[in-house]
C-alpha atoms as a PDB file:
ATOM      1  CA  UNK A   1     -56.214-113.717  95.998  1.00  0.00           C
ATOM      2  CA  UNK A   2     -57.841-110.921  98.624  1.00  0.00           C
ATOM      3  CA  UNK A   3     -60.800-111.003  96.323  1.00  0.00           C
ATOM      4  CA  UNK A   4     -61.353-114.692  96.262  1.00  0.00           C
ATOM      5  CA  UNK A   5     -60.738-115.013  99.885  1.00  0.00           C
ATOM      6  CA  UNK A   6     -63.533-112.306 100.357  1.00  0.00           C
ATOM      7  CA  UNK A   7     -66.165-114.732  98.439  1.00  0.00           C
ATOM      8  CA  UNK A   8     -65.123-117.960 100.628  1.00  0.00           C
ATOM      9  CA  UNK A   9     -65.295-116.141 103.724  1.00  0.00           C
ATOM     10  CA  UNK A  10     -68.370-114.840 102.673  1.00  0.00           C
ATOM     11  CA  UNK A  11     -70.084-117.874 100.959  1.00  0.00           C
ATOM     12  CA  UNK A  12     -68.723-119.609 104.265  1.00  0.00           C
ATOM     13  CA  UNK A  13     -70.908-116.974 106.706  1.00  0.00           C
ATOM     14  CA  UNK A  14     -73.753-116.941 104.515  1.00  0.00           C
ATOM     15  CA  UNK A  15     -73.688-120.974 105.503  1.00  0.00           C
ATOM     16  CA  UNK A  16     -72.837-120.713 109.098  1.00  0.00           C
ATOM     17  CA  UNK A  17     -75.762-118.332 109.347  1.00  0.00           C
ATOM     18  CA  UNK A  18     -78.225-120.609 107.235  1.00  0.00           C
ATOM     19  CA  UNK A  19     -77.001-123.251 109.500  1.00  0.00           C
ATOM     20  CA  UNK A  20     -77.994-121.379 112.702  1.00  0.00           C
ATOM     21  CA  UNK A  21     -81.301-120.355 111.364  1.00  0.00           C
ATOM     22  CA  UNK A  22     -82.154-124.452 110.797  1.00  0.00           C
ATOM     23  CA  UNK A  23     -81.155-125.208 113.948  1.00  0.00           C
ATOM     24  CA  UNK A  24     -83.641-122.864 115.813  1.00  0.00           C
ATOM     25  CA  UNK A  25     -86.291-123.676 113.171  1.00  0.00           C
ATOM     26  CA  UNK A  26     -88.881-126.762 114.496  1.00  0.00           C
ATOM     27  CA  UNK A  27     -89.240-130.228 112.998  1.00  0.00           C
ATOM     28  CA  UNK A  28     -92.087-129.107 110.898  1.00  0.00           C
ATOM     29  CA  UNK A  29     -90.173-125.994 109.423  1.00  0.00           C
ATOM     30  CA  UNK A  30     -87.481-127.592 108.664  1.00  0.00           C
ATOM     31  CA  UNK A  31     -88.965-130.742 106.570  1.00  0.00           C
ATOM     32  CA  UNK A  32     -90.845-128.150 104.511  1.00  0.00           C
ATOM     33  CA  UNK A  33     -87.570-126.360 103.637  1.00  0.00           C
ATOM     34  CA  UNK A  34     -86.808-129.610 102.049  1.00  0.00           C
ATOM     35  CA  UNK A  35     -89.201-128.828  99.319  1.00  0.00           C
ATOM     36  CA  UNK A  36     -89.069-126.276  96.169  1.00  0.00           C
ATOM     37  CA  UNK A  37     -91.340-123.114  97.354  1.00  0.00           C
ATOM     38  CA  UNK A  38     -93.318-123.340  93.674  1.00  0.00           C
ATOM     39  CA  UNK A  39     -96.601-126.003  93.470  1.00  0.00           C
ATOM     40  CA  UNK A  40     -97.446-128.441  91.043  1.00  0.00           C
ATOM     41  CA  UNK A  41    -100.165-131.073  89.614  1.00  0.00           C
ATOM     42  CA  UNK A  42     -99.604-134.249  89.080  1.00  0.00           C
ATOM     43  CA  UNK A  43    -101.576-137.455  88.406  1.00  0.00           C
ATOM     44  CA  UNK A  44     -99.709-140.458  90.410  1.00  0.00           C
ATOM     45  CA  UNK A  45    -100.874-144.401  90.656  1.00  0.00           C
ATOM     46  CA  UNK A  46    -100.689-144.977  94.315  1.00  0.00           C
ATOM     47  CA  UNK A  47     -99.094-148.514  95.715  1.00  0.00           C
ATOM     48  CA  UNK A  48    -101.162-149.521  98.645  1.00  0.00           C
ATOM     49  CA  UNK A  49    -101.254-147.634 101.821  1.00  0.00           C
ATOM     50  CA  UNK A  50     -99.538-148.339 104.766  1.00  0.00           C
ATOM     51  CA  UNK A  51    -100.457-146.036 107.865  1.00  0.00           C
ATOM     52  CA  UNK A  52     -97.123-145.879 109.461  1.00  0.00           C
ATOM     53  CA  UNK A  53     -95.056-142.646 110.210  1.00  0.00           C
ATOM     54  CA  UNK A  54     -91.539-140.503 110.860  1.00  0.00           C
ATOM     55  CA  UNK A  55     -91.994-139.391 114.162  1.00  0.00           C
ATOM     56  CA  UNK A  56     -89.956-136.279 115.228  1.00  0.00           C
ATOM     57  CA  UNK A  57     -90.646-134.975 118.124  1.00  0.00           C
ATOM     58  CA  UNK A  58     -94.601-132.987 118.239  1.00  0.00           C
ATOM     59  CA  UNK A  59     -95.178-133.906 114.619  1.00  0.00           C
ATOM     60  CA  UNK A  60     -95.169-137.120 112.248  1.00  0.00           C
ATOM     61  CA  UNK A  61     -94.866-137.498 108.917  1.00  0.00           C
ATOM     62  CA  UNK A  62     -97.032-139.888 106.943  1.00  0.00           C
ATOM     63  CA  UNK A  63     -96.140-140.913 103.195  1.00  0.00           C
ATOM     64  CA  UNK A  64     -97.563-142.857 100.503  1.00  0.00           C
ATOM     65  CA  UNK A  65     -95.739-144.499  97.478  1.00  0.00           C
ATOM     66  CA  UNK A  66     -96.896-144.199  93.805  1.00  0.00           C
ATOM     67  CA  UNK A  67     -95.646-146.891  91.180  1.00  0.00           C
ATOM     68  CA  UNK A  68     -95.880-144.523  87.864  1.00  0.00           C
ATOM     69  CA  UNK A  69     -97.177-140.743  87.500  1.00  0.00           C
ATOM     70  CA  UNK A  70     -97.806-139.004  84.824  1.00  0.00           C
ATOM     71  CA  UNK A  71     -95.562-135.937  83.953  1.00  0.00           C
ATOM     72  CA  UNK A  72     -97.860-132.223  84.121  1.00  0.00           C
ATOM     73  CA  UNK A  73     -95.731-130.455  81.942  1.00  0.00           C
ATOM     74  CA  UNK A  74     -95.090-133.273  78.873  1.00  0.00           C
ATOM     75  CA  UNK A  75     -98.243-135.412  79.498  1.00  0.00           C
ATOM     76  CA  UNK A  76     -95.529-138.296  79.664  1.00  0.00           C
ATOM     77  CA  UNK A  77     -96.226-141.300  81.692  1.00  0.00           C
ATOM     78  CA  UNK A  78     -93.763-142.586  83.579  1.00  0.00           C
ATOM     79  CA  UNK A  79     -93.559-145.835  85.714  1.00  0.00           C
ATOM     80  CA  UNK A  80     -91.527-144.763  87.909  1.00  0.00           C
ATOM     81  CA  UNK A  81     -91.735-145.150  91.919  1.00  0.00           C
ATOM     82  CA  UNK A  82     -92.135-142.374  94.159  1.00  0.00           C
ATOM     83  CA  UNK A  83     -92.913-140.671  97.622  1.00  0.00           C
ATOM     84  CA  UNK A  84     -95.854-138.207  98.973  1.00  0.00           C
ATOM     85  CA  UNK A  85     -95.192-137.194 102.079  1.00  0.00           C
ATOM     86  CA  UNK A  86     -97.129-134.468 104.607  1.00  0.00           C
ATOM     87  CA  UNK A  87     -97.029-133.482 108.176  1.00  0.00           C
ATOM     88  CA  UNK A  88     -99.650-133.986 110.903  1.00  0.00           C
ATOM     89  CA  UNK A  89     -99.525-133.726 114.925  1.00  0.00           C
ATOM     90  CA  UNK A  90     -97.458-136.854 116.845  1.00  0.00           C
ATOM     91  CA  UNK A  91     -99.987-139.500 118.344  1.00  0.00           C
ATOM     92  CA  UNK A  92    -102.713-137.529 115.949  1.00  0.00           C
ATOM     93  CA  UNK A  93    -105.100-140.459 114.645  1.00  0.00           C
ATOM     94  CA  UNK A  94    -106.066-138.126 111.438  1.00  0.00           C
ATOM     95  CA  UNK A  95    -103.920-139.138 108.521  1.00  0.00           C
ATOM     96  CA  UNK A  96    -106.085-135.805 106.672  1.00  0.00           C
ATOM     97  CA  UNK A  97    -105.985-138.095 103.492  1.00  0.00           C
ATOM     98  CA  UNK A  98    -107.672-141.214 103.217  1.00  0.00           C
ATOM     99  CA  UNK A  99    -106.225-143.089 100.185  1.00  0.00           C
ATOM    100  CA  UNK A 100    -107.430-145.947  98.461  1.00  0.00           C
ATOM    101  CA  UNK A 101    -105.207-149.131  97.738  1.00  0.00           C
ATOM    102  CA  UNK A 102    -103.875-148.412  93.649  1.00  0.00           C
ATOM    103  CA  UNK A 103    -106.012-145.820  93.333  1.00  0.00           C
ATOM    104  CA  UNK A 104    -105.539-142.864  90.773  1.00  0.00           C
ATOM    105  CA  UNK A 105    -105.181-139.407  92.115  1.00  0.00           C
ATOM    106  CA  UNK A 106    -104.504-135.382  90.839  1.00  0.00           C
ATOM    107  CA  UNK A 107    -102.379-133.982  93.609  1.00  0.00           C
ATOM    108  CA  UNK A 108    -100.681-130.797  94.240  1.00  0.00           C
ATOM    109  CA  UNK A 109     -97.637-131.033  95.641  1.00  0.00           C
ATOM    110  CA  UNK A 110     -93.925-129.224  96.322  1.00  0.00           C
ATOM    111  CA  UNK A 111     -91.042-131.088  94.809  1.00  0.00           C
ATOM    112  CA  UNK A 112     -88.546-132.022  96.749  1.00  0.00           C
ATOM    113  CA  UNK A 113     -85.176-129.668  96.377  1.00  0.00           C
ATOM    114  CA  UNK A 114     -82.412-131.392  94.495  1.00  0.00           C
ATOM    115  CA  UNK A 115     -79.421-130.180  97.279  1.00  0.00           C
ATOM    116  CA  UNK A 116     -81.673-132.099  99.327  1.00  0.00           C
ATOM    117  CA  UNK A 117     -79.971-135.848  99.804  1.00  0.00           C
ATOM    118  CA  UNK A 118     -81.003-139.125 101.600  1.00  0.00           C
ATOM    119  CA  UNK A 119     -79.617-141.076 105.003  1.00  0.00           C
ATOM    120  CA  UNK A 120     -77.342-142.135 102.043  1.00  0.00           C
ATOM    121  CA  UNK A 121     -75.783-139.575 100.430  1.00  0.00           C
ATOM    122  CA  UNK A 122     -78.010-139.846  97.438  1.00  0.00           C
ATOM    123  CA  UNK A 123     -80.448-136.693  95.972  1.00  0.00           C
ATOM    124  CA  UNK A 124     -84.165-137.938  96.553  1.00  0.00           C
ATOM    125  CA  UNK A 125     -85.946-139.314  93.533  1.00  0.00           C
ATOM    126  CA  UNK A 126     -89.393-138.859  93.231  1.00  0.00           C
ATOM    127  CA  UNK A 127     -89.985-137.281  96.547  1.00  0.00           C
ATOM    128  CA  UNK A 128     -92.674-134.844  97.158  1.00  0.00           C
ATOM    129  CA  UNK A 129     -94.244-132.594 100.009  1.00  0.00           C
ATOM    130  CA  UNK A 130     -98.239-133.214  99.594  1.00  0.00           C
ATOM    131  CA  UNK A 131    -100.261-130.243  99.931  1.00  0.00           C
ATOM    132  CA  UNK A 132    -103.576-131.050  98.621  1.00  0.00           C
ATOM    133  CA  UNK A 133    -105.352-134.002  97.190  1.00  0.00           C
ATOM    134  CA  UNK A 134    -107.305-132.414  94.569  1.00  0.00           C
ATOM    135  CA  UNK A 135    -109.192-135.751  93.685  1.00  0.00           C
ATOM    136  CA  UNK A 136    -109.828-139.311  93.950  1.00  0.00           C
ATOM    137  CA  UNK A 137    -110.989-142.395  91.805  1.00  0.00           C
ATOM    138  CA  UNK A 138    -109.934-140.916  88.597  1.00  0.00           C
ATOM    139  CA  UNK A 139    -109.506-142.613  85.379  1.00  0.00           C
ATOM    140  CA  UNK A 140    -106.149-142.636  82.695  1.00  0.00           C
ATOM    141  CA  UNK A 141    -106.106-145.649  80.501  1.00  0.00           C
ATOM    142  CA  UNK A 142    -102.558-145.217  80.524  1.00  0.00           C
ATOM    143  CA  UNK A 143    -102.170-145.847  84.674  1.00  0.00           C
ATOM    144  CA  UNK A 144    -105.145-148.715  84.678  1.00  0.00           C
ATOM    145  CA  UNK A 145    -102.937-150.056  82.281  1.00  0.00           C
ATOM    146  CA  UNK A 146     -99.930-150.636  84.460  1.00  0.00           C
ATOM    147  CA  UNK A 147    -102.357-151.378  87.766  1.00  0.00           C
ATOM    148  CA  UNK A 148    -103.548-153.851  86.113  1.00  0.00           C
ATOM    149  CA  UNK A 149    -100.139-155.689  84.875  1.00  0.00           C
ATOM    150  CA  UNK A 150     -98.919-154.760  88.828  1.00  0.00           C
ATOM    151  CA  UNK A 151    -102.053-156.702  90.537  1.00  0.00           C
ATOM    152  CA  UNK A 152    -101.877-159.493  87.817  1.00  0.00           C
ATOM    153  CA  UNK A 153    -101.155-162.697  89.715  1.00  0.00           C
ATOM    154  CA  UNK A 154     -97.608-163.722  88.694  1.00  0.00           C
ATOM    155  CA  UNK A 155     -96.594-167.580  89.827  1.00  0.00           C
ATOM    156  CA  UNK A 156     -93.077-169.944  89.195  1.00  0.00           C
ATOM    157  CA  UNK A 157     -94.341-173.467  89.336  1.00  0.00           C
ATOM    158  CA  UNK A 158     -91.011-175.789  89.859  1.00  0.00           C
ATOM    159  CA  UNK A 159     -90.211-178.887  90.995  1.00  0.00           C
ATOM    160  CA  UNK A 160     -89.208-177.107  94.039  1.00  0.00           C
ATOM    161  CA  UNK A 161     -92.787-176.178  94.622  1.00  0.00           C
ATOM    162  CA  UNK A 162     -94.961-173.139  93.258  1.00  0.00           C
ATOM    163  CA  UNK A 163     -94.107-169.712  94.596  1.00  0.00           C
ATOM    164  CA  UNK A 164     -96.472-166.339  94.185  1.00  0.00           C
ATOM    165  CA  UNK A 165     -95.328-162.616  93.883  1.00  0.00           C
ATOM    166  CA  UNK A 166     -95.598-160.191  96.426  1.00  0.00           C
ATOM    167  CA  UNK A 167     -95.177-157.282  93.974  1.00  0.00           C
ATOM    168  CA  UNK A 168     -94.522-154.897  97.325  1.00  0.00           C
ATOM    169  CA  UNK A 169     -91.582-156.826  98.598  1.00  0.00           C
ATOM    170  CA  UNK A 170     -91.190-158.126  95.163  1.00  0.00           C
ATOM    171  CA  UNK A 171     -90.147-161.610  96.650  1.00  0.00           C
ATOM    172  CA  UNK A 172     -91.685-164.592  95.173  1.00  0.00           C
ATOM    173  CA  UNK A 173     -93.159-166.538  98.220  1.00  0.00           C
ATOM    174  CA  UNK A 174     -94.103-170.309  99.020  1.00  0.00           C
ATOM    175  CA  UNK A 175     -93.277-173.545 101.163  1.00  0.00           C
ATOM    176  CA  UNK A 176     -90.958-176.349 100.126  1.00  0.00           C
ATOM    177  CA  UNK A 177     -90.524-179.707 102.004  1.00  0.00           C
ATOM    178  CA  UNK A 178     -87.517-180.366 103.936  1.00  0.00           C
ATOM    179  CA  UNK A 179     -87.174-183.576 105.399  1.00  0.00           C
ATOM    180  CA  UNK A 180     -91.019-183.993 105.887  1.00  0.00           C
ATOM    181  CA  UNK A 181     -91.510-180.796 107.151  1.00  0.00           C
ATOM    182  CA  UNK A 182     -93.212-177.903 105.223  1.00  0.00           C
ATOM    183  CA  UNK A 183     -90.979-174.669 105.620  1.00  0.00           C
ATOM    184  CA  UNK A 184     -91.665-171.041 104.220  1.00  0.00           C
ATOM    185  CA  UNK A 185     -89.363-170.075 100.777  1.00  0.00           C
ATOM    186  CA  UNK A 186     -88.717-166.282 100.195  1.00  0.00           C
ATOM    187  CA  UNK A 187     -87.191-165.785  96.618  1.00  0.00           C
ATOM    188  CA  UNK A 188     -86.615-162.349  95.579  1.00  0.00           C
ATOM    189  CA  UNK A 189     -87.551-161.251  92.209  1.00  0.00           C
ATOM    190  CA  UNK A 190     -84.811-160.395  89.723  1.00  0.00           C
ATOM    191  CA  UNK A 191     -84.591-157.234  88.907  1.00  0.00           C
ATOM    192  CA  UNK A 192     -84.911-157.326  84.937  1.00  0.00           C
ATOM    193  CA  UNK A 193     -88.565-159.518  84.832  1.00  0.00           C
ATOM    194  CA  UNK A 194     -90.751-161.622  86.784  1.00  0.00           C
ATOM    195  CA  UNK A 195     -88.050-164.689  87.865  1.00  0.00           C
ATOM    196  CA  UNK A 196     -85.958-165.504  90.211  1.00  0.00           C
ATOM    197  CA  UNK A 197     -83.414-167.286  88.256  1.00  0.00           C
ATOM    198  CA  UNK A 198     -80.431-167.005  90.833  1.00  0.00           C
ATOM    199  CA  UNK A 199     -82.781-167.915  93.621  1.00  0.00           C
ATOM    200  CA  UNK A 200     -84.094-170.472  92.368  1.00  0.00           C
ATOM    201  CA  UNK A 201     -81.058-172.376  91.796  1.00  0.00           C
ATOM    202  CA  UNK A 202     -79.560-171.642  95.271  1.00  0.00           C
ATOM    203  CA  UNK A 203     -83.040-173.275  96.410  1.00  0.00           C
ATOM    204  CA  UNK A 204     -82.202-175.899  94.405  1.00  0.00           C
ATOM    205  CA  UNK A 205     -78.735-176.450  95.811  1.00  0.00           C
ATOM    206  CA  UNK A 206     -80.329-176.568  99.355  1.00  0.00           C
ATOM    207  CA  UNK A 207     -82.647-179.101  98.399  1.00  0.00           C
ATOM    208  CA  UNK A 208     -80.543-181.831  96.385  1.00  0.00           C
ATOM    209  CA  UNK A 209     -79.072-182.532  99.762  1.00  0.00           C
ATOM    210  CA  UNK A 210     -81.334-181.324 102.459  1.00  0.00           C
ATOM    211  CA  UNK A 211     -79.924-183.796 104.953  1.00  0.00           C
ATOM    212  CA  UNK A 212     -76.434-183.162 104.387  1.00  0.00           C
ATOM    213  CA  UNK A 213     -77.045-179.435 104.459  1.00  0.00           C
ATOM    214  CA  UNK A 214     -79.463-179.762 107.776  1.00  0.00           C
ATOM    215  CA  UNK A 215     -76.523-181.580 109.451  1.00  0.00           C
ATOM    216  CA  UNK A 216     -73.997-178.474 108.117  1.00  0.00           C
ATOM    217  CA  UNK A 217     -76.179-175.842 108.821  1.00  0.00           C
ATOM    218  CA  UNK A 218     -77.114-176.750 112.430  1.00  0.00           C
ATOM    219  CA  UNK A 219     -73.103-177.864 112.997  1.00  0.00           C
ATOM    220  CA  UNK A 220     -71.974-174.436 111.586  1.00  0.00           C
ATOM    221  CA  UNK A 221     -74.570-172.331 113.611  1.00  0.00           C
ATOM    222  CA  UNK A 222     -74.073-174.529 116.713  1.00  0.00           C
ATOM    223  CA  UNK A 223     -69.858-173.787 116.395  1.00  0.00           C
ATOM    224  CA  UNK A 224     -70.561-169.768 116.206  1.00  0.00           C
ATOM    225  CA  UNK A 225     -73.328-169.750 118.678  1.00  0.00           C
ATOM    226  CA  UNK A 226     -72.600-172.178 121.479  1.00  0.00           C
ATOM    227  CA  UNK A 227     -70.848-170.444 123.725  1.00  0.00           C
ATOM    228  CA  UNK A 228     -72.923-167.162 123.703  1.00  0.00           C
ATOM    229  CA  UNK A 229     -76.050-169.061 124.058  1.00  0.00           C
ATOM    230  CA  UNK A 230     -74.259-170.713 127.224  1.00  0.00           C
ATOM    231  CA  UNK A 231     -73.638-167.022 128.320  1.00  0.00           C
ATOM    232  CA  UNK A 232     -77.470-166.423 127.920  1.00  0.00           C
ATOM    233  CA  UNK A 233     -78.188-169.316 130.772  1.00  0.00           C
ATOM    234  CA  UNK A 234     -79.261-168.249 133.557  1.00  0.00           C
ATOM    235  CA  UNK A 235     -79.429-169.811 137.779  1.00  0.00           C
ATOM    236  CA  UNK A 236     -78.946-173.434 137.423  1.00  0.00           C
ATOM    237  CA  UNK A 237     -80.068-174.206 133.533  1.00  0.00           C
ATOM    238  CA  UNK A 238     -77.399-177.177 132.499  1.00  0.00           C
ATOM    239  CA  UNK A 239     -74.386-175.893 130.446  1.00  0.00           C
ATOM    240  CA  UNK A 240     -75.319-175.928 126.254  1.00  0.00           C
ATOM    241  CA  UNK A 241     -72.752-178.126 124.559  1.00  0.00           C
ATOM    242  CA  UNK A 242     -72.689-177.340 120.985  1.00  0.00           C
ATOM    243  CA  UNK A 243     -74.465-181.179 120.015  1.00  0.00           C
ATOM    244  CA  UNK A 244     -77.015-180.105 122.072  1.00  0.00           C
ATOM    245  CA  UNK A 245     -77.394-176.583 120.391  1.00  0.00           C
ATOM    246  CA  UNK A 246     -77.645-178.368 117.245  1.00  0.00           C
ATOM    247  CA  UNK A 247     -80.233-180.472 117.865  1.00  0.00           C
ATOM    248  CA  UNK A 248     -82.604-177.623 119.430  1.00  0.00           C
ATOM    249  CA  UNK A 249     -82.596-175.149 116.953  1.00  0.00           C
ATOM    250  CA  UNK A 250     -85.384-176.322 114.376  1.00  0.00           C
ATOM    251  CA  UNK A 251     -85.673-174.416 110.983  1.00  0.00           C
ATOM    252  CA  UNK A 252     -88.412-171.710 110.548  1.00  0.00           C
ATOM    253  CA  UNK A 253     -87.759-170.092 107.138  1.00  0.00           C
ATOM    254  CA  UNK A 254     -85.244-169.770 103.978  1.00  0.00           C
ATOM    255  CA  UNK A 255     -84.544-166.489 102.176  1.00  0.00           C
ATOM    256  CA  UNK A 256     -82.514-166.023  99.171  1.00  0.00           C
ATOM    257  CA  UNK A 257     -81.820-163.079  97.086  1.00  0.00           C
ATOM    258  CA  UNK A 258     -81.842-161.889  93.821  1.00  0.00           C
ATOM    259  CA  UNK A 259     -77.943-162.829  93.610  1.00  0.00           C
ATOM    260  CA  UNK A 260     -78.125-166.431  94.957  1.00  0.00           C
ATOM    261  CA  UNK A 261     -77.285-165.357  98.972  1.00  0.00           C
ATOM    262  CA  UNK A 262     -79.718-167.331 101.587  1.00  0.00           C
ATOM    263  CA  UNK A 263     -80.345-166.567 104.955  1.00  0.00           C
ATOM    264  CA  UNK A 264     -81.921-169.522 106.897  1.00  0.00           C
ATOM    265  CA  UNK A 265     -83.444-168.878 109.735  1.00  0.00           C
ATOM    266  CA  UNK A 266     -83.853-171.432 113.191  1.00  0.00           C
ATOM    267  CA  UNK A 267     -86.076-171.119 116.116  1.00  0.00           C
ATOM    268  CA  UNK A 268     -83.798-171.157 118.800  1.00  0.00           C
ATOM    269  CA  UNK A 269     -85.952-173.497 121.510  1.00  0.00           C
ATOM    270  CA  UNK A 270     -85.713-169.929 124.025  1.00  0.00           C
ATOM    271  CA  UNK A 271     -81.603-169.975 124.298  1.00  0.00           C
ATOM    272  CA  UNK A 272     -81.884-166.755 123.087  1.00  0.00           C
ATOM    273  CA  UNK A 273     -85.147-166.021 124.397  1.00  0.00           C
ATOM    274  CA  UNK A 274     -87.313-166.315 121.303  1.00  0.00           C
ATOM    275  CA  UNK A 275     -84.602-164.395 118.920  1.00  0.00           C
ATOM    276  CA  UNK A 276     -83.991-166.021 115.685  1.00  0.00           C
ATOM    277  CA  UNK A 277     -80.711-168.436 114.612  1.00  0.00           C
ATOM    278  CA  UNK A 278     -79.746-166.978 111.008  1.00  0.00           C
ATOM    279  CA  UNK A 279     -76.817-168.634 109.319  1.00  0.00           C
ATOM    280  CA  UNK A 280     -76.051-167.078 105.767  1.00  0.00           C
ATOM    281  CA  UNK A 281     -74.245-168.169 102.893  1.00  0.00           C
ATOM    282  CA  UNK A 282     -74.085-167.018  98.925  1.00  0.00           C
ATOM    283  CA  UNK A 283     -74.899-169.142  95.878  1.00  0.00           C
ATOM    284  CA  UNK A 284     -71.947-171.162  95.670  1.00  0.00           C
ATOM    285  CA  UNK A 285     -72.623-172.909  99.110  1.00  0.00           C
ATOM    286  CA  UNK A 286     -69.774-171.100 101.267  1.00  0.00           C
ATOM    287  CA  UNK A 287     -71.078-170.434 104.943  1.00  0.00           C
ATOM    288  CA  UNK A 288     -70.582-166.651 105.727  1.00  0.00           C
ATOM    289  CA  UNK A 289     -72.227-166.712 109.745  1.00  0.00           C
ATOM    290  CA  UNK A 290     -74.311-166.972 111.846  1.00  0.00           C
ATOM    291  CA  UNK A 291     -75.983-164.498 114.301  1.00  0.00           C
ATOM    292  CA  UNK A 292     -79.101-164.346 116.449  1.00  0.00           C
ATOM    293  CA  UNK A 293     -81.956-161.821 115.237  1.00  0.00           C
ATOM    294  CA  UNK A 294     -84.962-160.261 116.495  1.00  0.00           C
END
């Protein structure tokens, strides 16, 4: 019992002190202790390249996604997503790398330690500390391959309207008419192929009866929502009654998910000041709420 009381206490002031050193160590230092101390190549398909950062404190940290890579060791290709990430100064206008949209690149890079886990809980997949592009524009059959079926223009035509893929967002996008009005669809892809089977049919639940469901949407949002909009008044504006909220709020966009939930979304005619009306509901038509959004 001494003995394994020795280890604990041990194992628990080898952690206090690891702890201590991390806290003293800078933003920089730290995110690069995230990473295996051994480098290696890899050839990775990059997605398209957003310039947006992590800021923490003096540095940022830029990233890129890749779609498949191919494996170094094995020679295996695997279509897999994934994260390159570096560091660079805060407010610094030099990225260092300038990617190309779905371009194919041989990278060195640290991979990312597996103790290491995510806001979630949840050991990073795929997540590695860039730290040099070795080069650009390359060629592998096997990764034109899978660009190609990613950029291939996907479509559902329906009787609802036709709807294109945003492979980033993977959401199938169009307009549908509601009541002689032309209003923006989001349907998000299912996650086994190119459809939006559950979507679609909550769509087409909506539209059978698009002027019953305008009259229960605005009713529904108007009964959660009056009285806060009425605090939102301000000097001498009239008092809001919830007819009158109905009637205001006009709709702006629907959004439905993979499993059949839609979140409709109304201009709220400045109650709110410009912040959006969202009622939500799942497949089978049951109302859930409704809340204002930025």
């Amino acid at each position: 019992m001494h003995i394994i009381n020795a280890i604990m206490n041990r194992n628990k002031q080898k952690r206090l002190q690891r702890e201590r050193e991390e806290g003293q160590l800078s933003p920089a230092d730290k995110y690069l202790r995230e990473f295996e101390s051994c480098t290696e190549e890899m050839t990775v398909l990059l997605e398209d390249f957003a310039k947006t950062c992590i800021v923490n404190k003096d540095v940022a940290f830029p990233s890129i996604r890749f779609m498949a890579y191919i494996d170094n060791e094995t020679g295996e290709v695997r279509q897999e997503q994934g994260l390159l990430t570096w560091v660079i100064p805060h407010f610094s206008k030099n990225y260092i790398y300038k990617f190309k949209d779905y371009d194919i690149c041989r990278v060195l890079v640290r991979k990312c330690r597996p103790d290491v886990v995510n806001p979630a809980g949840n050991p990073y997949k795929n997540r590695f500390h860039l730290v040099r592009l070795l080069k650009s524009n390359m060629s592998d059959p096997r990764l034109e391959a899978i660009r190609e079926q990613y950029l291939k223009p996907v479509f559902i035509k329906d009787e609802a309207g036709a709807f294109s893929l945003d492979r980033k967002y993977e959401i199938f996008r169009g307009k549908v008419d509601w009541l002689g009005t032309s209003i923006e669809v989001s349907l998000y892809k299912d996650a086994d192929g190119d459809t939006a089977v559950a979507a679609l049919s909550t769509l087409h639940l909506l539209l059978a009866d698009a002027e019953g469901w305008d009259r229960t949407l605005r009713s529904y949002a108007a009964g959660e929502l009056t009285e806060l909009a009425n605090d939102w008044r301000q000097g001498d504006t009239p008092e809001i009654t919830k007819e009158k909220f109905a009637n205001r709020i006009a709709l702006a966009m629907i959004r439905i998910s993979k499993s059949g939930d839609f979140e409709i979304d109304y201009e709220d005619d400045d109650m709110f000041y410009g912040h959006l009306v969202t009622v939500y509901g799942d497949g089978n038509g049951q109302l859930d709420r409704a809340t204002i959004e930025d």
